[in-house]
N, C-alpha and C. Protein backbone atom coordinates (compact mmCIF):
# COMPACT_ATOMS: atom_id res chain seq x y z
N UNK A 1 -24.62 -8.54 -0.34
CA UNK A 1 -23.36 -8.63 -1.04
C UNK A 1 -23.61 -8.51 -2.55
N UNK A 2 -22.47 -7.86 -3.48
CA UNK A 2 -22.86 -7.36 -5.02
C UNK A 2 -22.57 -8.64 -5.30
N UNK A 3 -22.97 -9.05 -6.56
CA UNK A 3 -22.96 -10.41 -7.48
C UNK A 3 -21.82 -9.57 -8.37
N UNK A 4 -20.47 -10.31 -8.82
CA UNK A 4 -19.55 -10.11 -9.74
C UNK A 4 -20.36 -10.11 -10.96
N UNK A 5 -19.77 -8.72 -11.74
CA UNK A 5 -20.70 -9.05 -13.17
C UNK A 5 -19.59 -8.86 -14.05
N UNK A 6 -19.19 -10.33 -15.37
CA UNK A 6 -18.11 -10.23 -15.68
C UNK A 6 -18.47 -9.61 -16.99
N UNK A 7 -19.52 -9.15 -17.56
CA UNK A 7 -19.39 -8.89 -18.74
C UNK A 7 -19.20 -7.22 -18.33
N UNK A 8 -19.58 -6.32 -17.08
CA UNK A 8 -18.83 -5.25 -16.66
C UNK A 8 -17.70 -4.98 -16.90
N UNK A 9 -17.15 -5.94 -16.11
CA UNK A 9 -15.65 -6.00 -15.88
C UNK A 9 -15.19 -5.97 -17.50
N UNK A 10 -15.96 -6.83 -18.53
CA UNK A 10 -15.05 -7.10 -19.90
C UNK A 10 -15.08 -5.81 -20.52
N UNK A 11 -16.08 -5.06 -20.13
CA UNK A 11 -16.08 -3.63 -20.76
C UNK A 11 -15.63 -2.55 -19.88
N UNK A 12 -15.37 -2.92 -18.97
CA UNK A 12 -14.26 -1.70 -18.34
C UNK A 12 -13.14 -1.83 -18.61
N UNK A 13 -12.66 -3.32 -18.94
CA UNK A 13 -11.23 -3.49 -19.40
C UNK A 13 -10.85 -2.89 -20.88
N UNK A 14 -11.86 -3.32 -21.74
CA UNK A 14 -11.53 -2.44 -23.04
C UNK A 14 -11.94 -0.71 -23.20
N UNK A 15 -12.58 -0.44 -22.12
CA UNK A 15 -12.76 1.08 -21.85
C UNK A 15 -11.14 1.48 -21.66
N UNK A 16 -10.60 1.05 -20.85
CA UNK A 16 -9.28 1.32 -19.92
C UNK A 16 -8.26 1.29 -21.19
N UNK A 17 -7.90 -0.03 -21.69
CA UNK A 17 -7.27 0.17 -22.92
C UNK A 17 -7.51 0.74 -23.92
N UNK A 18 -8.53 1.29 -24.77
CA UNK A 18 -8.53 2.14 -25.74
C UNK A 18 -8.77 3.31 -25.40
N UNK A 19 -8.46 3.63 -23.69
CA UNK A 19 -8.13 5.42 -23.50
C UNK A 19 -6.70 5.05 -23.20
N UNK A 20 -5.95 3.88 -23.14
CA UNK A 20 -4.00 3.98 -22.82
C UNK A 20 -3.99 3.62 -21.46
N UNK A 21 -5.14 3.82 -21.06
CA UNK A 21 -4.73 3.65 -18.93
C UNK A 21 -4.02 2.07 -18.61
N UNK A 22 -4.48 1.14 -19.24
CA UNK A 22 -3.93 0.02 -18.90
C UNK A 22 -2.56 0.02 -19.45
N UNK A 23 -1.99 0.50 -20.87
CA UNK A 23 -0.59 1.05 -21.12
C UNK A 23 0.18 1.81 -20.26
N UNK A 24 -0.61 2.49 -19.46
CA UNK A 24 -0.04 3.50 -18.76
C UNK A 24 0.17 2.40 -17.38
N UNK A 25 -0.43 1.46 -17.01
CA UNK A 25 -0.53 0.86 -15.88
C UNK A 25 1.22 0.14 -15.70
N UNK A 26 0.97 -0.54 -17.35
CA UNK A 26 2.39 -1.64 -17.87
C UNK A 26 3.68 -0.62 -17.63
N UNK A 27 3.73 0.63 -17.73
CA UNK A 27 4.38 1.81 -17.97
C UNK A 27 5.35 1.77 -16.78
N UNK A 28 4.07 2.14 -15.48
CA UNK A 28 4.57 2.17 -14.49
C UNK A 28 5.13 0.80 -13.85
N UNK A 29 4.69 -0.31 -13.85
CA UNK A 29 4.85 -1.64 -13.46
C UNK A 29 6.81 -1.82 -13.98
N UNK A 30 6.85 -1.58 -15.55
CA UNK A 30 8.24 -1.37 -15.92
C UNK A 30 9.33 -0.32 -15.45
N UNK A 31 8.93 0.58 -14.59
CA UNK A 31 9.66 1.91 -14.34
C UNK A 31 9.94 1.57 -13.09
N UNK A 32 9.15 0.66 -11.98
CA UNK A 32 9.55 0.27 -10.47
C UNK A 32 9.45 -1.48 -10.75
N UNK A 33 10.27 -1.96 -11.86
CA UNK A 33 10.06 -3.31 -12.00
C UNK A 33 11.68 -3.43 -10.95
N UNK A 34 11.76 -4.85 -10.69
CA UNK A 34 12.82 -5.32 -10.21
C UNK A 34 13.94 -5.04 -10.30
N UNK A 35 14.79 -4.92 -9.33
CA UNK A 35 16.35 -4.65 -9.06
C UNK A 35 16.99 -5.81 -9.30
N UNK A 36 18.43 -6.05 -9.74
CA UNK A 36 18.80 -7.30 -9.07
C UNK A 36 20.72 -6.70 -8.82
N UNK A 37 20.72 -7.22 -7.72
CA UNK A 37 19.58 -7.65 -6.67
C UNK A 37 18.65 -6.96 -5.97
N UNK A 38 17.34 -7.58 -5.78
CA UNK A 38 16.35 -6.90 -5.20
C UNK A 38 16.95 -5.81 -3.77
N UNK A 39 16.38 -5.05 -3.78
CA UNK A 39 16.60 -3.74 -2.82
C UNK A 39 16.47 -4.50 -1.30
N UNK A 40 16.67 -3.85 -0.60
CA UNK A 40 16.60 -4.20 0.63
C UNK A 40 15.38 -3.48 1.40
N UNK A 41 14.38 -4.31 2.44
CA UNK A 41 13.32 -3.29 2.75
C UNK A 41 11.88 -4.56 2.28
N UNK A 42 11.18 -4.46 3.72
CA UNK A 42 9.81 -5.15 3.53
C UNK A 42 8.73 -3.82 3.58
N UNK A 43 7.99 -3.78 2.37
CA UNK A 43 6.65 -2.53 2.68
C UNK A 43 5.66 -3.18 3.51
N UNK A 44 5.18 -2.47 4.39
CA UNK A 44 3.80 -2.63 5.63
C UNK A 44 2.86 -1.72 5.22
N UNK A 45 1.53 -2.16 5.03
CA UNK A 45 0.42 -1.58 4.59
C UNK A 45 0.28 -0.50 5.36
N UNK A 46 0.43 0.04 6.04
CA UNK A 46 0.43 0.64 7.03
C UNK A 46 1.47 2.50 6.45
N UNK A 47 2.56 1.52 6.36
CA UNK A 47 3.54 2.80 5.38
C UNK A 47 3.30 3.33 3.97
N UNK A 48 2.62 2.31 3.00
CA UNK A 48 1.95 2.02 1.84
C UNK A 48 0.85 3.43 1.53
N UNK A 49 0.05 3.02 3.09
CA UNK A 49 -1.07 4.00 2.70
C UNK A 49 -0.43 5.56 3.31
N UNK A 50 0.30 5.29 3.86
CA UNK A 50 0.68 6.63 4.48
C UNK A 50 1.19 7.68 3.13
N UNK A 51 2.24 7.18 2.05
CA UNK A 51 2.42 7.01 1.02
C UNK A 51 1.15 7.80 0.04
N UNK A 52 0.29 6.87 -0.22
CA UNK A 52 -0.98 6.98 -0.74
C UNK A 52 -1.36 8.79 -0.17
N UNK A 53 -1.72 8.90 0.61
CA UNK A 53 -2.16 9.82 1.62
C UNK A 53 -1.59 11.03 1.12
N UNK A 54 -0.46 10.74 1.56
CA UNK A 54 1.11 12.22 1.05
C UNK A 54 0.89 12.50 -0.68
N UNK A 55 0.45 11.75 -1.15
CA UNK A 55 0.27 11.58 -2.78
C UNK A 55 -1.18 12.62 -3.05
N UNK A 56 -2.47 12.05 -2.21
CA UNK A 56 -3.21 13.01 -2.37
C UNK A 56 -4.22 12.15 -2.18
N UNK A 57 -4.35 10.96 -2.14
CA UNK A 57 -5.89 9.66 -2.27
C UNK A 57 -6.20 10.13 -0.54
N UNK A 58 -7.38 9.43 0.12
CA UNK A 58 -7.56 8.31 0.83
C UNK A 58 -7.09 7.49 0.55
N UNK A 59 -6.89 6.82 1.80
CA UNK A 59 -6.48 5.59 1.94
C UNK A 59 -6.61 4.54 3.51
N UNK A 60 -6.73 3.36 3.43
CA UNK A 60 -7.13 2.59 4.57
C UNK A 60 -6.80 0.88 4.33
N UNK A 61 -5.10 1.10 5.63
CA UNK A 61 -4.73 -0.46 5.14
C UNK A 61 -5.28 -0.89 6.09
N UNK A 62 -5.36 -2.48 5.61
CA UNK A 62 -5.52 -3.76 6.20
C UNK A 62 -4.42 -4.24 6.32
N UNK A 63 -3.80 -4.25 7.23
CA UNK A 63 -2.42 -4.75 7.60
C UNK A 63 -2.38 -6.28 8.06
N UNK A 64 -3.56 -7.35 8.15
CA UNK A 64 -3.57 -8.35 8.45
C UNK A 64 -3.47 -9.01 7.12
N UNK A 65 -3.83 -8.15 5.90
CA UNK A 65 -3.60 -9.08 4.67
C UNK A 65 -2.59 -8.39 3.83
N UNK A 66 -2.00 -7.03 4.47
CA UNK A 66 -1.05 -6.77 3.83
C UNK A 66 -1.84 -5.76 2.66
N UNK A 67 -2.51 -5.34 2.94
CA UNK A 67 -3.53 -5.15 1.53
C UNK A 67 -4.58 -3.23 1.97
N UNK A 68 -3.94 -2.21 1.22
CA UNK A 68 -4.36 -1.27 1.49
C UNK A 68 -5.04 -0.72 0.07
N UNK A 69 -6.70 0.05 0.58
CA UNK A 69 -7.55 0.21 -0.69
C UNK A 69 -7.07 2.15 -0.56
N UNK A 70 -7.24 2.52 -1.93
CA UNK A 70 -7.80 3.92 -1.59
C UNK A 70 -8.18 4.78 -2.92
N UNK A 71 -8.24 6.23 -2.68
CA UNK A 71 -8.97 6.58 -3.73
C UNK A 71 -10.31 6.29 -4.22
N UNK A 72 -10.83 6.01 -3.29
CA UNK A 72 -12.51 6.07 -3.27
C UNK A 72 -12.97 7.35 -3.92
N UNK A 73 -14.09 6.63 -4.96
CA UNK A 73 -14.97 7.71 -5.64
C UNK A 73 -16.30 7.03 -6.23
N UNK A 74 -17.24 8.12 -5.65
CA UNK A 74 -18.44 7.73 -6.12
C UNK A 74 -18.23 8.20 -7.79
N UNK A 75 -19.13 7.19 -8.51
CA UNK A 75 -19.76 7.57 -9.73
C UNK A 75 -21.28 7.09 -9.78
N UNK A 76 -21.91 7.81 -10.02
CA UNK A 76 -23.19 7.32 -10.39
C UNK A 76 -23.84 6.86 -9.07
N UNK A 77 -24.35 5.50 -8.75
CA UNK A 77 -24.85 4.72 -8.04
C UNK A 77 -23.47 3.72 -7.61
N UNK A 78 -22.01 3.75 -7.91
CA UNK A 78 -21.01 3.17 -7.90
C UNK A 78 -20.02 3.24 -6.80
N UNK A 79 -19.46 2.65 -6.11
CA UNK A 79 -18.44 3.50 -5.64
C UNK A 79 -16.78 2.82 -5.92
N UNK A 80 -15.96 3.19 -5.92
CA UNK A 80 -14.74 2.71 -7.16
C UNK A 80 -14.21 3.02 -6.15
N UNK A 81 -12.93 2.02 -5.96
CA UNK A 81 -11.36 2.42 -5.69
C UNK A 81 -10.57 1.48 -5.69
N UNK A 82 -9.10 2.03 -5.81
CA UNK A 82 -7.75 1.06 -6.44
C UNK A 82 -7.51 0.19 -4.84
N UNK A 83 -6.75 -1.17 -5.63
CA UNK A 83 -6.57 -1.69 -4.31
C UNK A 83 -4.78 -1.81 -4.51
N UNK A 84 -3.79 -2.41 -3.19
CA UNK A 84 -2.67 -3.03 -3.27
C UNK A 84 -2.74 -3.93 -2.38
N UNK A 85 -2.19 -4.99 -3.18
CA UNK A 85 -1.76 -6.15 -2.20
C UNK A 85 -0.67 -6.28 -2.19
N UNK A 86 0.63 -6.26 -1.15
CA UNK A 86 1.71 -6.40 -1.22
C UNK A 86 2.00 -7.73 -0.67
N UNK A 87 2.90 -8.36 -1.84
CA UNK A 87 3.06 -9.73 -1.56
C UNK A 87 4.58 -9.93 -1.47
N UNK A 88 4.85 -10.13 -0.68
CA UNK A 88 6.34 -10.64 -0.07
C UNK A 88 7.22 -9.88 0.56
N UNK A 89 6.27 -8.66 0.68
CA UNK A 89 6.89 -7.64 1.15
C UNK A 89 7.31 -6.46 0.45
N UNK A 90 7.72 -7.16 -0.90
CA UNK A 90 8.41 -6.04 -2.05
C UNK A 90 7.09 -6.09 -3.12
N UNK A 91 6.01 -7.03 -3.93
CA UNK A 91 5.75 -7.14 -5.22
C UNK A 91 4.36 -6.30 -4.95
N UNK A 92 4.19 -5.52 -5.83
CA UNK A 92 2.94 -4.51 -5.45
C UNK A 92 1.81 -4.81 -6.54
N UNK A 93 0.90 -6.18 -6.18
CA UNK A 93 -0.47 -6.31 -7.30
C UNK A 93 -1.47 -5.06 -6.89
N UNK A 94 -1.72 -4.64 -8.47
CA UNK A 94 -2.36 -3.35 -8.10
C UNK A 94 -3.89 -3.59 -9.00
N UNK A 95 -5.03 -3.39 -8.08
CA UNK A 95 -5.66 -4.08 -8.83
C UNK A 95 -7.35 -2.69 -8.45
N UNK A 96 -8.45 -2.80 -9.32
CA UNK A 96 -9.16 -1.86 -9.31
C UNK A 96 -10.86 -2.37 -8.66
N UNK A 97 -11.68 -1.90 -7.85
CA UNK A 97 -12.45 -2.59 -7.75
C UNK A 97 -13.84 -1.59 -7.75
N UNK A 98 -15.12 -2.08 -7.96
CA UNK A 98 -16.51 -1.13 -8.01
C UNK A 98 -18.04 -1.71 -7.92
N UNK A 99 -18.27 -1.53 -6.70
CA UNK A 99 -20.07 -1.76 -6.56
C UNK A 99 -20.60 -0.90 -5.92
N UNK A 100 -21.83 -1.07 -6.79
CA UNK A 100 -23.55 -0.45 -6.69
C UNK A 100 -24.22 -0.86 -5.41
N UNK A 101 -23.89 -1.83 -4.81
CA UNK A 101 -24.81 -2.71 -3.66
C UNK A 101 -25.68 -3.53 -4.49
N UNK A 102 -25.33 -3.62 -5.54
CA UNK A 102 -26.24 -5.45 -6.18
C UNK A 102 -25.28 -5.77 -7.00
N UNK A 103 -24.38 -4.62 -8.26
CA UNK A 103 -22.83 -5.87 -9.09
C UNK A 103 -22.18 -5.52 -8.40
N UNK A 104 -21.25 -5.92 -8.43
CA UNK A 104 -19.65 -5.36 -8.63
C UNK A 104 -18.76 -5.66 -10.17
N UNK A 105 -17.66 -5.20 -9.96
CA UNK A 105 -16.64 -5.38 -11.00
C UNK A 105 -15.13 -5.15 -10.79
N UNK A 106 -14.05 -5.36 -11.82
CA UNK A 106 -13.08 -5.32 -11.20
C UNK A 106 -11.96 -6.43 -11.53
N UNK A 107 -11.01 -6.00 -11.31
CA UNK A 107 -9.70 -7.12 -10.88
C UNK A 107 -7.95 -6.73 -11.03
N UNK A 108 -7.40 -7.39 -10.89
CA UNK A 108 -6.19 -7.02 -10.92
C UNK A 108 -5.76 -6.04 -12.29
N UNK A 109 -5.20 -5.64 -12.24
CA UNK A 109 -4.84 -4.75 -13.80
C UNK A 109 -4.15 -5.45 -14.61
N UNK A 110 -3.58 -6.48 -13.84
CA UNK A 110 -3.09 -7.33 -14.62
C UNK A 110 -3.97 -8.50 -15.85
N UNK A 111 -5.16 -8.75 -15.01
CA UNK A 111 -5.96 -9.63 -15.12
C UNK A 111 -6.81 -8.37 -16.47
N UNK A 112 -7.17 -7.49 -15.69
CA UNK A 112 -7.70 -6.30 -17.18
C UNK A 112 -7.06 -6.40 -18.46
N UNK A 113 -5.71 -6.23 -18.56
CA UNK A 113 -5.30 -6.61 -19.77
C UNK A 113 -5.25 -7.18 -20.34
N UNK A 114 -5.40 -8.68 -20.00
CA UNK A 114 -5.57 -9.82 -20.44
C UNK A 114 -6.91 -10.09 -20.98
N UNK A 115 -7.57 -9.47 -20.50
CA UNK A 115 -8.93 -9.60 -20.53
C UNK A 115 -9.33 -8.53 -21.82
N UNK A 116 -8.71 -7.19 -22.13
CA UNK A 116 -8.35 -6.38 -23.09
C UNK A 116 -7.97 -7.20 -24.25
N UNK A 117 -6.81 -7.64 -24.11
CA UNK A 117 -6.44 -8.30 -25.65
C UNK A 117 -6.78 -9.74 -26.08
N UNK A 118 -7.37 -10.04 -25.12
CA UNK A 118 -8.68 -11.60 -25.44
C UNK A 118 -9.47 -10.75 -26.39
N UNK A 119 -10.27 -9.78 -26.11
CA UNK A 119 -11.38 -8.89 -26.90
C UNK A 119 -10.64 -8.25 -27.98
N UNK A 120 -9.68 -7.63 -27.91
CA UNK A 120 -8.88 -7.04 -29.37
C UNK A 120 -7.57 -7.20 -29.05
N UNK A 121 -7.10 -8.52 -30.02
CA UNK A 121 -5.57 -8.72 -29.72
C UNK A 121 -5.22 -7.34 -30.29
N UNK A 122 -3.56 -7.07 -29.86
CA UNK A 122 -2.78 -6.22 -29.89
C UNK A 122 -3.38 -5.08 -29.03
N UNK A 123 -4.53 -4.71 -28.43
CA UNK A 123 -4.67 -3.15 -27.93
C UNK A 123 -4.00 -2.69 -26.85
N UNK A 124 -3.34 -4.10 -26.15
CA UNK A 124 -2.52 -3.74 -24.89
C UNK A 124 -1.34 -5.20 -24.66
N UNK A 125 0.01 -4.97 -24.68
CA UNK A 125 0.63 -6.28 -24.00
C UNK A 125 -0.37 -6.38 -23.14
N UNK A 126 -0.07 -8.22 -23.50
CA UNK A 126 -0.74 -8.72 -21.53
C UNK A 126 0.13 -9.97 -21.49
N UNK A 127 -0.15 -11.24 -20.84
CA UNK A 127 0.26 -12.63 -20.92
C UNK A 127 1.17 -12.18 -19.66
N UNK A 128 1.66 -14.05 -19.52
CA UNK A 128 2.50 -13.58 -18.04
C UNK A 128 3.79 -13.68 -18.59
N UNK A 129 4.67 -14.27 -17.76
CA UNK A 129 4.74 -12.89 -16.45
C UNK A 129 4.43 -11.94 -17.24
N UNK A 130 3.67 -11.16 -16.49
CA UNK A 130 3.58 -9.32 -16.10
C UNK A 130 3.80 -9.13 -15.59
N UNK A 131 4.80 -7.97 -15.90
CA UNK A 131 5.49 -6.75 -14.73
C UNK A 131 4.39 -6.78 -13.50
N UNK A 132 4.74 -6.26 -12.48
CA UNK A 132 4.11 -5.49 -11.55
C UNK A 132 5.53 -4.55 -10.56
N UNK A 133 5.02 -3.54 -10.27
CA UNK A 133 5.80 -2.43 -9.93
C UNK A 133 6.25 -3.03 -8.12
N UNK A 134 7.77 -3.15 -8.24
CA UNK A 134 8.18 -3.43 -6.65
C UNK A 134 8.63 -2.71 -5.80
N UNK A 135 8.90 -2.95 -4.64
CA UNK A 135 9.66 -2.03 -3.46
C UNK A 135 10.40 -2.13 -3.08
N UNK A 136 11.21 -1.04 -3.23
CA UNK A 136 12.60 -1.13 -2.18
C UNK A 136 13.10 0.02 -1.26
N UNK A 137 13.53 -0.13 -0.96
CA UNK A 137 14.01 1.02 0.35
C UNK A 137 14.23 1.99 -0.16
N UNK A 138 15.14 2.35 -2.18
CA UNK A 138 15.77 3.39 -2.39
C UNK A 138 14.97 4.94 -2.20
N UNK A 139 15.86 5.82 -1.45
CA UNK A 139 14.78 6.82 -1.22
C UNK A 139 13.79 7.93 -2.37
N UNK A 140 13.06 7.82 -2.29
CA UNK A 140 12.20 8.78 -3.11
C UNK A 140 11.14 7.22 -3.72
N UNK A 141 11.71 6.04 -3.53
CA UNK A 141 10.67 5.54 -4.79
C UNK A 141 9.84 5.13 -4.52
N UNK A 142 9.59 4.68 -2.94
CA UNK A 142 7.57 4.84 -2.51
C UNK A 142 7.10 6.25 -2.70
N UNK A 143 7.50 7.37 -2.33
CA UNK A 143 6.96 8.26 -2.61
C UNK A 143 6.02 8.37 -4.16
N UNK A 144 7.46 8.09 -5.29
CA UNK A 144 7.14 8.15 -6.33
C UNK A 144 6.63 7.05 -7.36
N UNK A 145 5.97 6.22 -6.94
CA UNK A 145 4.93 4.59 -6.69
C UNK A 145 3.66 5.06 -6.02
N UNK A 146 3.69 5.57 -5.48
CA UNK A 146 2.33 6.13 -4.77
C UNK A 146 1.99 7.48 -5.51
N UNK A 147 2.62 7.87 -6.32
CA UNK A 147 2.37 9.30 -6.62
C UNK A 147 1.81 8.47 -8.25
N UNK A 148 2.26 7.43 -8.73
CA UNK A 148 2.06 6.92 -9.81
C UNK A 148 0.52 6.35 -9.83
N UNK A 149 0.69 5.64 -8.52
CA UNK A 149 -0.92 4.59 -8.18
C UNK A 149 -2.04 5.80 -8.88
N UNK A 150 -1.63 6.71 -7.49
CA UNK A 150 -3.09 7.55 -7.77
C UNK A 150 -3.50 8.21 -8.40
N UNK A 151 -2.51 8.22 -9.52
CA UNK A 151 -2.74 9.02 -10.80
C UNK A 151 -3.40 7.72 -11.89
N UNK A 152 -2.89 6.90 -11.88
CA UNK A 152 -3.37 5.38 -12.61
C UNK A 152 -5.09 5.63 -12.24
N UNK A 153 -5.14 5.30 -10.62
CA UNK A 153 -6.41 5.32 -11.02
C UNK A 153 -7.44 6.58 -10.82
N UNK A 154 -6.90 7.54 -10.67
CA UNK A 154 -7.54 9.04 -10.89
C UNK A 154 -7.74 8.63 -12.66
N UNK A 155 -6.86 8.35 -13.04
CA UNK A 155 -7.28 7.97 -14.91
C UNK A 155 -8.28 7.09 -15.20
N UNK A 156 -8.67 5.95 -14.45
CA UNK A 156 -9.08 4.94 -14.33
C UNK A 156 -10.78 5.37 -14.38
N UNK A 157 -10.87 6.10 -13.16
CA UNK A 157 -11.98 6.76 -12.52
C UNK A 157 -12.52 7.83 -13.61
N UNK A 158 -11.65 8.63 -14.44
CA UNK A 158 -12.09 9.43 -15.22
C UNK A 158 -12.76 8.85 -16.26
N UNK A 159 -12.27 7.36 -16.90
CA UNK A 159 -12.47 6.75 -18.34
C UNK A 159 -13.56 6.02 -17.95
N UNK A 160 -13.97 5.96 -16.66
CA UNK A 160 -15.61 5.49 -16.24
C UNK A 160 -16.92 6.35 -16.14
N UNK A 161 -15.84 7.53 -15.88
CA UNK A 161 -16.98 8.74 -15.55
C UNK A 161 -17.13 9.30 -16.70
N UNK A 162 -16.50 9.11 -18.06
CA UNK A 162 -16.24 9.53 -18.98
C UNK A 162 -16.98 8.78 -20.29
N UNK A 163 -17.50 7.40 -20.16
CA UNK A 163 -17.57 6.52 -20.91
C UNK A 163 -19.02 6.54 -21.04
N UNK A 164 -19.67 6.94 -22.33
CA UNK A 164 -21.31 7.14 -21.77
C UNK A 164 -21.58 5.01 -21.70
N UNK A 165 -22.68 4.77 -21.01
CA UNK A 165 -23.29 3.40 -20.75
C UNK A 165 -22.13 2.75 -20.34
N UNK A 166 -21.24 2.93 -19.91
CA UNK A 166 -20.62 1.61 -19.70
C UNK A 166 -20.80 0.99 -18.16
N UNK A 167 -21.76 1.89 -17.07
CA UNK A 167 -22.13 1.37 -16.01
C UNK A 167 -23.44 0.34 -16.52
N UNK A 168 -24.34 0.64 -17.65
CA UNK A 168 -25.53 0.18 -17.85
C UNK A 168 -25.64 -1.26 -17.89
């Protein structure tokens, strides 16, 4: 099992924000933020990744935790991909994860930003509540939530593959 390495994680988070990806994350989180009243409609990991799939990732839910990963990509000695946990049916934590087979790194995107403007206030809102992007039945907007994910972290994946040392 990889050992969490947080000083990774502290530099992938300010990698992410000073290329905009974590802006871009808040972006989307505000564009499928809450209805009120909330929409009607529980998401199943199951439909989530199907979603994912039609978008263009891999993808592979765990429907016992509600919780589908995808967009797997090797970098380096690494292998990376976005996760969702859908919690209540509607709230979509979207969060990023990556190991070598000895670190890992990673965490909610939410938790990245925070972790971003601890290291340089102002480079990204963070604090709570934070948005996170929800679900509802209206038609087109899993489509276009899933078409958002995998572009988030197709960006995500680039500003790692892109970043000289920041696996080191």
């Amino acid at each position: 099992m990889a050992t969490y390495d947080p000083d990774l994680t502290d530099r992938l988070s300010l990698a992410l924000a000073e290329a905009g990806v974590l802006s871009q994350f808040r972006a989307v989180c505000l564009r499928y933020g809450p209805k009120t009243p909330y929409g009607a409609g529980r998401l199943k990991a199951k439909t989530l990744a199907s979603a994912l799939v039609a978008a263009g990732a891999s993808a592979k839910a765990i429907p016992k935790f509600q919780v589908v990963q995808f967009g797997h990509q090797t970098i380096g000695d690494w292998t990376w991909f976005g996760v969702v946990h859908i919690q209540t049916g509607q709230v979509l934590e979207v969060m990023f994860e990556g190991a070598d087979g000895i670190r890992s790194a990673g965490s909610t995107l939410h938790s990245l930003c925070n972790k971003a403007a601890r290291q340089r206030p102002g480079i990204v809102e963070s604090g709570s509540p934070y948005p996170r992007p929800y679900y509802d039945d209206e038609p087109g907007r899993l489509e276009a939530i899933a078409a958002d994910l995998v572009a988030l972290i197709d960006a995500i994946q680039v500003v790692i593959r892109d970043t000289p040392g920041l696996l080191d």
